[in-house]
C-alpha atoms as a PDB file:
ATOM      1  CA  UNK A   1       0.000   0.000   0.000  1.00  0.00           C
ATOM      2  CA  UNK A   2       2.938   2.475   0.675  1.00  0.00           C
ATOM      3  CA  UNK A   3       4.817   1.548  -2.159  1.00  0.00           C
ATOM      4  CA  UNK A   4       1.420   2.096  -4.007  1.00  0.00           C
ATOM      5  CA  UNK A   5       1.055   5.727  -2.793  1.00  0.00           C
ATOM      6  CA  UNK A   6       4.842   6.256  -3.350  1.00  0.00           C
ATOM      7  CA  UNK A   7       4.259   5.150  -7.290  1.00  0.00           C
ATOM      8  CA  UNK A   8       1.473   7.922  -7.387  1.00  0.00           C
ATOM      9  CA  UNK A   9       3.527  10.755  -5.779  1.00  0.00           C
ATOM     10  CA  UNK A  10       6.787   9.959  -8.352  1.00  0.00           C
ATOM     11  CA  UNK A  11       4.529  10.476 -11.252  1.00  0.00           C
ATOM     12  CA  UNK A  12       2.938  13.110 -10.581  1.00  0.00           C
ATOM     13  CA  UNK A  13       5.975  15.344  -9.848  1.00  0.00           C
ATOM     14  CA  UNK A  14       7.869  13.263 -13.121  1.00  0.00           C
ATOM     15  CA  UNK A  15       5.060  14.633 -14.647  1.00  0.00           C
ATOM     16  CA  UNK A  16       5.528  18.313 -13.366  1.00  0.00           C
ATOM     17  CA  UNK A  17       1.550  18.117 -11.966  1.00  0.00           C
ATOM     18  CA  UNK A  18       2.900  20.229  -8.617  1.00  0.00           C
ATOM     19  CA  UNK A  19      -0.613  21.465  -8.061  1.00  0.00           C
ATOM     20  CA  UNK A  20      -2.242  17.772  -8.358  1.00  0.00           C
ATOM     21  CA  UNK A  21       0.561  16.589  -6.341  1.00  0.00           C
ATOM     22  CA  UNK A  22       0.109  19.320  -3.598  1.00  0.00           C
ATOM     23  CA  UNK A  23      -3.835  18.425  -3.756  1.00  0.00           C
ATOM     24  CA  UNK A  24      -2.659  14.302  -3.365  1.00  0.00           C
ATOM     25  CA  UNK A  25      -0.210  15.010  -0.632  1.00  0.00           C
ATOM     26  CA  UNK A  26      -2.864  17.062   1.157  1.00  0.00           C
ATOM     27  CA  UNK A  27      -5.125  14.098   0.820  1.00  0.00           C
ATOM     28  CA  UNK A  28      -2.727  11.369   1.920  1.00  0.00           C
ATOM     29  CA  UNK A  29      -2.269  13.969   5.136  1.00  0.00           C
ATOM     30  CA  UNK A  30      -6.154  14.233   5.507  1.00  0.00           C
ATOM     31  CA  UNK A  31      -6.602  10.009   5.312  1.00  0.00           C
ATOM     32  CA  UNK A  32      -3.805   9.396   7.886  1.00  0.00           C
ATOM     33  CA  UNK A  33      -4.885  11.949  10.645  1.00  0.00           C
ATOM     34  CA  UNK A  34      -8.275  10.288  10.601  1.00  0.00           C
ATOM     35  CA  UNK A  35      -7.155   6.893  10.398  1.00  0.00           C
ATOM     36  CA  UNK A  36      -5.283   7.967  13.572  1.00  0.00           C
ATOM     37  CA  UNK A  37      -8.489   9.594  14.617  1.00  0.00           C
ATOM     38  CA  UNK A  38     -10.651   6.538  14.266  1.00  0.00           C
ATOM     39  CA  UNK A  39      -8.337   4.617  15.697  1.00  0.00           C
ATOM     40  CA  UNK A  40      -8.176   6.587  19.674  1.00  0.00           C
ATOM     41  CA  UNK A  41     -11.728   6.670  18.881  1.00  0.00           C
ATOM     42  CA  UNK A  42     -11.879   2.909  18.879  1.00  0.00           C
ATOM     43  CA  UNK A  43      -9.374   2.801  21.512  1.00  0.00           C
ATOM     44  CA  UNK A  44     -11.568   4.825  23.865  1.00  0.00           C
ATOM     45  CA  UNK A  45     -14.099   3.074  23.041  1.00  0.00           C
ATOM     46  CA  UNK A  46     -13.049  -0.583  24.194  1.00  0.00           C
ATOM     47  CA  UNK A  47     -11.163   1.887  27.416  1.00  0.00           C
ATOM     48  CA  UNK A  48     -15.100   2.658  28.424  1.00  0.00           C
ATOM     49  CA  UNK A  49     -16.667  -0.506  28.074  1.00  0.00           C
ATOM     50  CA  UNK A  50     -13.681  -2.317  29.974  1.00  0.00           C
ATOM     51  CA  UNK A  51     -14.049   0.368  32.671  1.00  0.00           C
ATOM     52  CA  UNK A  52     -18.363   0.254  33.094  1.00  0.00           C
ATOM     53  CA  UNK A  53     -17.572  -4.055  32.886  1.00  0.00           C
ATOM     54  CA  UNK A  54     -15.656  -3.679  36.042  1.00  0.00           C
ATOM     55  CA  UNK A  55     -17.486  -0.974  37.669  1.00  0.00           C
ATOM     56  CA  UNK A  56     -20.436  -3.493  37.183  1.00  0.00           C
ATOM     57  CA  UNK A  57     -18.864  -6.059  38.391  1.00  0.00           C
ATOM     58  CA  UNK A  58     -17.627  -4.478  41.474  1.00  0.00           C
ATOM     59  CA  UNK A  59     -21.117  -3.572  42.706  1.00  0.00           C
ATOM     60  CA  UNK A  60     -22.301  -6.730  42.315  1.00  0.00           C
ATOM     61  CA  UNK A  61     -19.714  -7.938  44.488  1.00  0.00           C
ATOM     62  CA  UNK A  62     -19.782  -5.026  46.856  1.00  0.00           C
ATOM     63  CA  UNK A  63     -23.926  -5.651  46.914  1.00  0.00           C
ATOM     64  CA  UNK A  64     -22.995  -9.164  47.978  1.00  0.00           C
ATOM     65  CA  UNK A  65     -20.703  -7.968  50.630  1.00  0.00           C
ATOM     66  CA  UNK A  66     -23.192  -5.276  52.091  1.00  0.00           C
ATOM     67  CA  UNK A  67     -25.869  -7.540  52.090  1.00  0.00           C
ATOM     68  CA  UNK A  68     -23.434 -10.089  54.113  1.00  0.00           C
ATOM     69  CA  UNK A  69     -22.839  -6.818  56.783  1.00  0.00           C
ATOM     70  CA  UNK A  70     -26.500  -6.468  57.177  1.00  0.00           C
ATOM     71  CA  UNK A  71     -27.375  -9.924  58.110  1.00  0.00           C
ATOM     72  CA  UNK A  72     -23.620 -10.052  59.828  1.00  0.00           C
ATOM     73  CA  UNK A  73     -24.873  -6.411  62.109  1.00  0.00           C
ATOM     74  CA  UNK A  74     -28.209  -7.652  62.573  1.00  0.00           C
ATOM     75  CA  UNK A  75     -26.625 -10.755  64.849  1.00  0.00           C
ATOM     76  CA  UNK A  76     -24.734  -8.100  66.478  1.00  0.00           C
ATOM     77  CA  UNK A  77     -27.900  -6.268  67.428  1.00  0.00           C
ATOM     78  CA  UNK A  78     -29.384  -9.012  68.807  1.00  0.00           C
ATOM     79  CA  UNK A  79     -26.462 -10.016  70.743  1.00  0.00           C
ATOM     80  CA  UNK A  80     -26.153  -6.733  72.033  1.00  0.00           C
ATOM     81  CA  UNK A  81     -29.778  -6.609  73.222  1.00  0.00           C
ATOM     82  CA  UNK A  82     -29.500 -10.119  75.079  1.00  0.00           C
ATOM     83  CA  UNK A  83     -26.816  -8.748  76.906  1.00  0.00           C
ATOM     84  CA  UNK A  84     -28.164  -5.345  77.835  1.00  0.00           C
ATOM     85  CA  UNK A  85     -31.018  -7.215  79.024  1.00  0.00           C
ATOM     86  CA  UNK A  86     -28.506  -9.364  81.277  1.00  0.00           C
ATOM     87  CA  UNK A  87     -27.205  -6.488  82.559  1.00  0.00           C
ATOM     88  CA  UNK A  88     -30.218  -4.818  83.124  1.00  0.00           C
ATOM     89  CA  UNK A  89     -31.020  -7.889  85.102  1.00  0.00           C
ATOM     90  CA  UNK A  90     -27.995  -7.852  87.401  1.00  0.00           C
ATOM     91  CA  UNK A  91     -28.548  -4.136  88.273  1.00  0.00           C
ATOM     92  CA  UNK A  92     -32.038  -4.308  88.720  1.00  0.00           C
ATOM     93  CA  UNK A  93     -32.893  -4.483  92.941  1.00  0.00           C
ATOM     94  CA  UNK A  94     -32.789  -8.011  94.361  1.00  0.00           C
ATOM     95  CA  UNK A  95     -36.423  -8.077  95.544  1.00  0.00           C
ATOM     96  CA  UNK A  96     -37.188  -7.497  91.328  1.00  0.00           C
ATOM     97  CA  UNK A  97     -35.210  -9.801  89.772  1.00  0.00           C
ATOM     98  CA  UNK A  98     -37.205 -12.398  87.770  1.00  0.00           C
ATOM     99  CA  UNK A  99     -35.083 -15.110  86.453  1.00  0.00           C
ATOM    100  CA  UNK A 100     -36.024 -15.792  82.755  1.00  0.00           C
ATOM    101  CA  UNK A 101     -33.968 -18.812  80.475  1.00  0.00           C
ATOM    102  CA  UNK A 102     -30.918 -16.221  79.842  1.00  0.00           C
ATOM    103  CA  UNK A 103     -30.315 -16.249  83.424  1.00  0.00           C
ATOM    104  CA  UNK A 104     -31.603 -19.700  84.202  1.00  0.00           C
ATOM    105  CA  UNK A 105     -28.348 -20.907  81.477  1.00  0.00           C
ATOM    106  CA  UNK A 106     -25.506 -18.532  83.530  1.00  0.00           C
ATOM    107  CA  UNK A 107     -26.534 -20.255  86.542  1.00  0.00           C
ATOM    108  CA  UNK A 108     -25.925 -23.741  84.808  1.00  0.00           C
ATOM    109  CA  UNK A 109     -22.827 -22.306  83.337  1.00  0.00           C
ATOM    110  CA  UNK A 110     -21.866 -20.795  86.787  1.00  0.00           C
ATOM    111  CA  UNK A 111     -18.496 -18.173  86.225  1.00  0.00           C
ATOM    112  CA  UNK A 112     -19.598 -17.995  82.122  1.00  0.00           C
ATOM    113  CA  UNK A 113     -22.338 -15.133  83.263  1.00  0.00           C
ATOM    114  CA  UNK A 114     -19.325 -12.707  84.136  1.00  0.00           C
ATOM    115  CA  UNK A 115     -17.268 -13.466  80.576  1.00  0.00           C
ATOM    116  CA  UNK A 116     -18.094 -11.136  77.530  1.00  0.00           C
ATOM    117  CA  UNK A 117     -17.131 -13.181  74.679  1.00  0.00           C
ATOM    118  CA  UNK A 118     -15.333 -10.775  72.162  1.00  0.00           C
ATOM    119  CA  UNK A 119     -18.147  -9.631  69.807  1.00  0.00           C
ATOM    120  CA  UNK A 120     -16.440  -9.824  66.059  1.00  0.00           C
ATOM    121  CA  UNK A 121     -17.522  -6.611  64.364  1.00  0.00           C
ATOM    122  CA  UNK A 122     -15.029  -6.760  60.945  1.00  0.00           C
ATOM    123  CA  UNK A 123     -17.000  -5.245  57.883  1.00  0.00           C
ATOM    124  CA  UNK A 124     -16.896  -7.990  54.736  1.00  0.00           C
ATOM    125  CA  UNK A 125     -16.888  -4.611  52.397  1.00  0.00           C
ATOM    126  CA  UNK A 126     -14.702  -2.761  54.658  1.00  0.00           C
ATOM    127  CA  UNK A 127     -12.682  -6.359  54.415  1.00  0.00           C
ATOM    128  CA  UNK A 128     -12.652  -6.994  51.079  1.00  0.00           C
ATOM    129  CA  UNK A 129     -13.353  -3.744  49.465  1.00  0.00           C
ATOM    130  CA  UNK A 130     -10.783  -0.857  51.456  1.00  0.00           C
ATOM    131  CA  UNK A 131      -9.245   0.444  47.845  1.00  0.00           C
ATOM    132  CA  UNK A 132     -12.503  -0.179  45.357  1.00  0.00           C
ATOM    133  CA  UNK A 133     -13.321   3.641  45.689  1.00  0.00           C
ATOM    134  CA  UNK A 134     -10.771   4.656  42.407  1.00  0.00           C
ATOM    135  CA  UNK A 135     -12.241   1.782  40.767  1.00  0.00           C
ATOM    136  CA  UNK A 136     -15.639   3.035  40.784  1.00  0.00           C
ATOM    137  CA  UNK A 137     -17.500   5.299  37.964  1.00  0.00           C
ATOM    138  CA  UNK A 138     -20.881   5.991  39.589  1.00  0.00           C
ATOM    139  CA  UNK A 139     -20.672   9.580  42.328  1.00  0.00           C
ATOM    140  CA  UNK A 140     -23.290   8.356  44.257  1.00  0.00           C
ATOM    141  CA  UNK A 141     -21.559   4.766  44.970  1.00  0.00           C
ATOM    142  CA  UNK A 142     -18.738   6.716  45.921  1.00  0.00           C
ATOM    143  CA  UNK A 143     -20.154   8.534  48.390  1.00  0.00           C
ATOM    144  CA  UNK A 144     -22.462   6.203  49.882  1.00  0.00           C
ATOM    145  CA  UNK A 145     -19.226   3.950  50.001  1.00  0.00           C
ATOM    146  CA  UNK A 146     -17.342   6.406  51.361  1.00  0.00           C
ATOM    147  CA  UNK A 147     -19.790   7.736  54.629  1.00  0.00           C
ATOM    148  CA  UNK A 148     -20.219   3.732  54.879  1.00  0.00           C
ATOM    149  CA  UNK A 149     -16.240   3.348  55.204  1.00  0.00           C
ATOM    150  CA  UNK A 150     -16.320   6.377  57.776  1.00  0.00           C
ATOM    151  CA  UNK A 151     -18.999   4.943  59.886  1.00  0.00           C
ATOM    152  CA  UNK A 152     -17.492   2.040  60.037  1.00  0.00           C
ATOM    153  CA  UNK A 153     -15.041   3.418  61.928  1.00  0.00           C
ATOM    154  CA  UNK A 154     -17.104   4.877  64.422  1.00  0.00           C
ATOM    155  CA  UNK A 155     -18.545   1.285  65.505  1.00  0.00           C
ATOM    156  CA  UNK A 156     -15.329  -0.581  65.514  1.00  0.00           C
ATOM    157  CA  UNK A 157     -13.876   1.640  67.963  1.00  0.00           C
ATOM    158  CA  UNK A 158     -17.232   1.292  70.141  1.00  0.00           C
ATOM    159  CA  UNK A 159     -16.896  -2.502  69.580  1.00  0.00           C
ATOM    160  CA  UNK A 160     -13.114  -2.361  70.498  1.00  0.00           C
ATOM    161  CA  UNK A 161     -14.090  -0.767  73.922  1.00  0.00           C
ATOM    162  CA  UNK A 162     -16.701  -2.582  74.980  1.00  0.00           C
ATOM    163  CA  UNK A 163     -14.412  -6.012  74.036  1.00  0.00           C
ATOM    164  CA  UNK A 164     -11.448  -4.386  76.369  1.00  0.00           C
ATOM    165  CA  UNK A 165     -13.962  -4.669  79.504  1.00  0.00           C
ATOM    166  CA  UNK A 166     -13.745  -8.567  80.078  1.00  0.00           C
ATOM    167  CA  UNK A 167     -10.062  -7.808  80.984  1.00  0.00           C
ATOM    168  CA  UNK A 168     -10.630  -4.419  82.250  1.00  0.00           C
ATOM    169  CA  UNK A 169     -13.953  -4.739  84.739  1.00  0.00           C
ATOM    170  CA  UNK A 170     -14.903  -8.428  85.251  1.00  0.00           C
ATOM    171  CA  UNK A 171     -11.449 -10.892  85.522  1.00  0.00           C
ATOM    172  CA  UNK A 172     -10.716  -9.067  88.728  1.00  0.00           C
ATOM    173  CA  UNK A 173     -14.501  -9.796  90.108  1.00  0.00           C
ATOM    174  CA  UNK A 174     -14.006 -13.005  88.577  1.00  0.00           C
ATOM    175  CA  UNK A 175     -10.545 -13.851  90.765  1.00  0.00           C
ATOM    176  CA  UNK A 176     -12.655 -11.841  93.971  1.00  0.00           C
ATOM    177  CA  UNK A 177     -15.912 -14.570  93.469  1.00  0.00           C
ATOM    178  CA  UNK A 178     -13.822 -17.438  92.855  1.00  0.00           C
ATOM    179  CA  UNK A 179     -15.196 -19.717  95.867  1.00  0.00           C
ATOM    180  CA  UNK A 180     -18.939 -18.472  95.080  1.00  0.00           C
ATOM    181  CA  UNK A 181     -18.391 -19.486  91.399  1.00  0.00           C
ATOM    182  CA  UNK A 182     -17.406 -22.841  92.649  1.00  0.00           C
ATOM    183  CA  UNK A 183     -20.480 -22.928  94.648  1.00  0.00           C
ATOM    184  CA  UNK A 184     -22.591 -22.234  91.857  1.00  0.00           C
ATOM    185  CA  UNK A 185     -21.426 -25.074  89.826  1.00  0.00           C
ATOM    186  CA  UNK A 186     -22.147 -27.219  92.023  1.00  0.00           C
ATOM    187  CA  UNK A 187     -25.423 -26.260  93.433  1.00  0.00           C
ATOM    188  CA  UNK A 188     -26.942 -24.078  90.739  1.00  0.00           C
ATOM    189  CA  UNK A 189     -28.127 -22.036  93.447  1.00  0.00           C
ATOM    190  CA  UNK A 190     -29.620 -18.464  91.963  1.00  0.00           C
ATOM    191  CA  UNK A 191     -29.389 -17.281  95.904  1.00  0.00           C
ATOM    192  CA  UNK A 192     -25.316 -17.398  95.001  1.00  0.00           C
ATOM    193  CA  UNK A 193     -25.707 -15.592  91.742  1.00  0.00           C
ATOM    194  CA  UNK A 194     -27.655 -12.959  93.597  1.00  0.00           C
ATOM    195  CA  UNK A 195     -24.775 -12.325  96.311  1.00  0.00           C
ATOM    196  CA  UNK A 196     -22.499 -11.911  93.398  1.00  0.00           C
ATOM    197  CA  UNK A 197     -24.833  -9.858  91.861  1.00  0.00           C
ATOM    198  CA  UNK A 198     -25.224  -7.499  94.865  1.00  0.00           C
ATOM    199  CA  UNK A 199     -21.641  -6.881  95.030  1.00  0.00           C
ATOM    200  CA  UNK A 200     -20.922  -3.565  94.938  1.00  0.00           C
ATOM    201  CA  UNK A 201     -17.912  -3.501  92.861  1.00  0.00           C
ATOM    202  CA  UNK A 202     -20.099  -6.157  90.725  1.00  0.00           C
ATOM    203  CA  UNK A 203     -22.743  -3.172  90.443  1.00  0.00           C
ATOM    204  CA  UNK A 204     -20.515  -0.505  89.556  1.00  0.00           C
ATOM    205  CA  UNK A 205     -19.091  -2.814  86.771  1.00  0.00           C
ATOM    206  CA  UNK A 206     -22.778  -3.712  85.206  1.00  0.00           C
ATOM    207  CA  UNK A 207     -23.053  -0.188  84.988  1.00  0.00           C
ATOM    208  CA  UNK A 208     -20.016   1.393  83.528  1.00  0.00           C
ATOM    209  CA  UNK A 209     -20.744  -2.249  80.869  1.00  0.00           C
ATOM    210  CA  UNK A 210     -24.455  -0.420  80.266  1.00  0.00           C
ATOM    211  CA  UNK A 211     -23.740   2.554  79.139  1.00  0.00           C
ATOM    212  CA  UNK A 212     -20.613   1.271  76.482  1.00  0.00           C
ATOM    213  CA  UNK A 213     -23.427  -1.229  75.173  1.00  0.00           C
ATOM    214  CA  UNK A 214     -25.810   1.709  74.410  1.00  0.00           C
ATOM    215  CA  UNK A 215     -22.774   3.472  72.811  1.00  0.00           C
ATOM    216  CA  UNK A 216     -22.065   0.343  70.616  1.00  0.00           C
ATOM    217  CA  UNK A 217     -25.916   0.201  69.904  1.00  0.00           C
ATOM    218  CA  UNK A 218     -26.632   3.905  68.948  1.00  0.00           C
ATOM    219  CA  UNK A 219     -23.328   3.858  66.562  1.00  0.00           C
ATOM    220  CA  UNK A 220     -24.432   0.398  65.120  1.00  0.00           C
ATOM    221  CA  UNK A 221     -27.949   1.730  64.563  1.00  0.00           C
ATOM    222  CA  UNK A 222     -26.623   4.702  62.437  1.00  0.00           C
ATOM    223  CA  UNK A 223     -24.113   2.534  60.532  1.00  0.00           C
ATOM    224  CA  UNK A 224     -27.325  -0.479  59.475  1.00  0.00           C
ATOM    225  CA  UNK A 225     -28.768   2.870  57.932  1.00  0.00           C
ATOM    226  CA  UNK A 226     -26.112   3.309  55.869  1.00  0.00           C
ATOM    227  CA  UNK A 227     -25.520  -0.534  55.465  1.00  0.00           C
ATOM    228  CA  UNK A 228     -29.247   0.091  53.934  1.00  0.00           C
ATOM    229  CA  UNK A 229     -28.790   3.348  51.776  1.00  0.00           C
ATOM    230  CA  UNK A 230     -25.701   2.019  50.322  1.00  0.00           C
ATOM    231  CA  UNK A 231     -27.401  -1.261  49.388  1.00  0.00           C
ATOM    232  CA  UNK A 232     -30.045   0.452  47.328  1.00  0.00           C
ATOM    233  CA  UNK A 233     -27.807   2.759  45.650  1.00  0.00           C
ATOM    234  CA  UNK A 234     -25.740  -0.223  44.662  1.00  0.00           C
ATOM    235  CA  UNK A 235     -29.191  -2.063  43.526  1.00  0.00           C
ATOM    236  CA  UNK A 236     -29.776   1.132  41.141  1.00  0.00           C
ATOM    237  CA  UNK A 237     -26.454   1.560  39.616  1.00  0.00           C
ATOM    238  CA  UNK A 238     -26.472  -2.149  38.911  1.00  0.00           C
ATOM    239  CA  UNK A 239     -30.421  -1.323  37.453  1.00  0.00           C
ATOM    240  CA  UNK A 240     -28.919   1.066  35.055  1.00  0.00           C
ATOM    241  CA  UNK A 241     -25.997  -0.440  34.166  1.00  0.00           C
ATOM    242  CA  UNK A 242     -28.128  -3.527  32.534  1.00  0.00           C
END
């Protein structure tokens, strides 16, 4: 094809047609800045559709992952609760205290009712999805991913303090009600658990334990909203993307 064009351009200029061969030259210009053209064109092009096919792809799998959270933070809501309500129980007067199955089970488990088992609070998107954000196309993904990612942080560090009390507030009461513990087991006696109960360091624990479990709970509450918004704005963009 050069040599073609090459041919062309000799003869016209061994035939002294300057102006033709201006005109021709021109041309040849013309055809190769478009071919050039067309070809970014094309390049952008297959650049877009690569970059919506993994935009779409990563909201499907950050819709899988929030949807994960919001079962996951729904168990922690309910665990939270149970345990409020233990609390509540231990701090209510003695003369009040109306043993349901919660309470009935820490009696059978005798020292387990002064052990907070760690609650796990680790975000699968937060997890799996930290550096998505420059991957993303759609504003509104990015900012509901974004306030998500910032909330987050809010309820791990709520989560974080309440886990630090087991070694903070209760192993020393735990060491201090050793023998009644022992006791316990073997008797299942809730007259026992009450003395524990009614200890005054006991009491002062339960309620320093209350209030970081409504912290947890109001910061938890705020981030399932979230969990929520940025589950239908990843619904939408996937919608629209179809």
């Amino acid at each position: 094809m050069i040599k073609f064009f090459r041919k062309i351009r000799q003869n016209l200029l061994l035939e002294n047609k300057t102006g033709k061969y201006l005109k021709y030259a021109i041309g040849e210009i013309l055809l190769v800045v478009i071919g050039i053209l067309l070809a970014l064109q094309i390049n952008n092009w297959n650049e877009r559709r690569k970059l919506k096919i993994n935009d779409l792809q990563l909201c499907k799998e950050l819709l899988n992952d929030a949807i994960a959270d919001s079962i996951f933070y729904e168990s922690r809501h309910v665990g939270l609760n149970e345990l409020k309500a233990t609390v509540n129980y231990i701090l209510e007067k003695p003369e009040l205290r109306k043993p349901d199955s919660t309470i009935t089970e820490l009696v059978n488990e005798g020292d387990q009712f002064m052990t907070i088992i760690g609650f796990r609070y680790l975000s699968n998107v937060v997890s799996n999805r930290k550096n998505s954000i420059q991957e993303l196309q759609s504003k509104s993904v990015i900012n509901a991913l974004r306030r998500y990612f910032l909330r987050y942080d809010y309820v791990a560090a709520a989560f974080q303090r309440l886990n630090t009390l087991n070694e903070t507030e209760l192993n020393p009461l735990k060491k201090k009600h050793m023998n009644h513990f022992i006791n316990l087991k073997e008797t299942h006696d809730l007259n026992i658990l009450n003395t524990i109960y009614d200890d005054e360091m006991v009491q002062k624990s339960m309620f320093i334990i209350d209030g970081y479990i409504d912290d947890v709970i109001s910061h938890l509450l705020v981030f399932q909203e979230d969990n929520r918004e940025l589950i239908i704005v990843l619904k939408k963009r996937i919608d629209n993307s179809k």
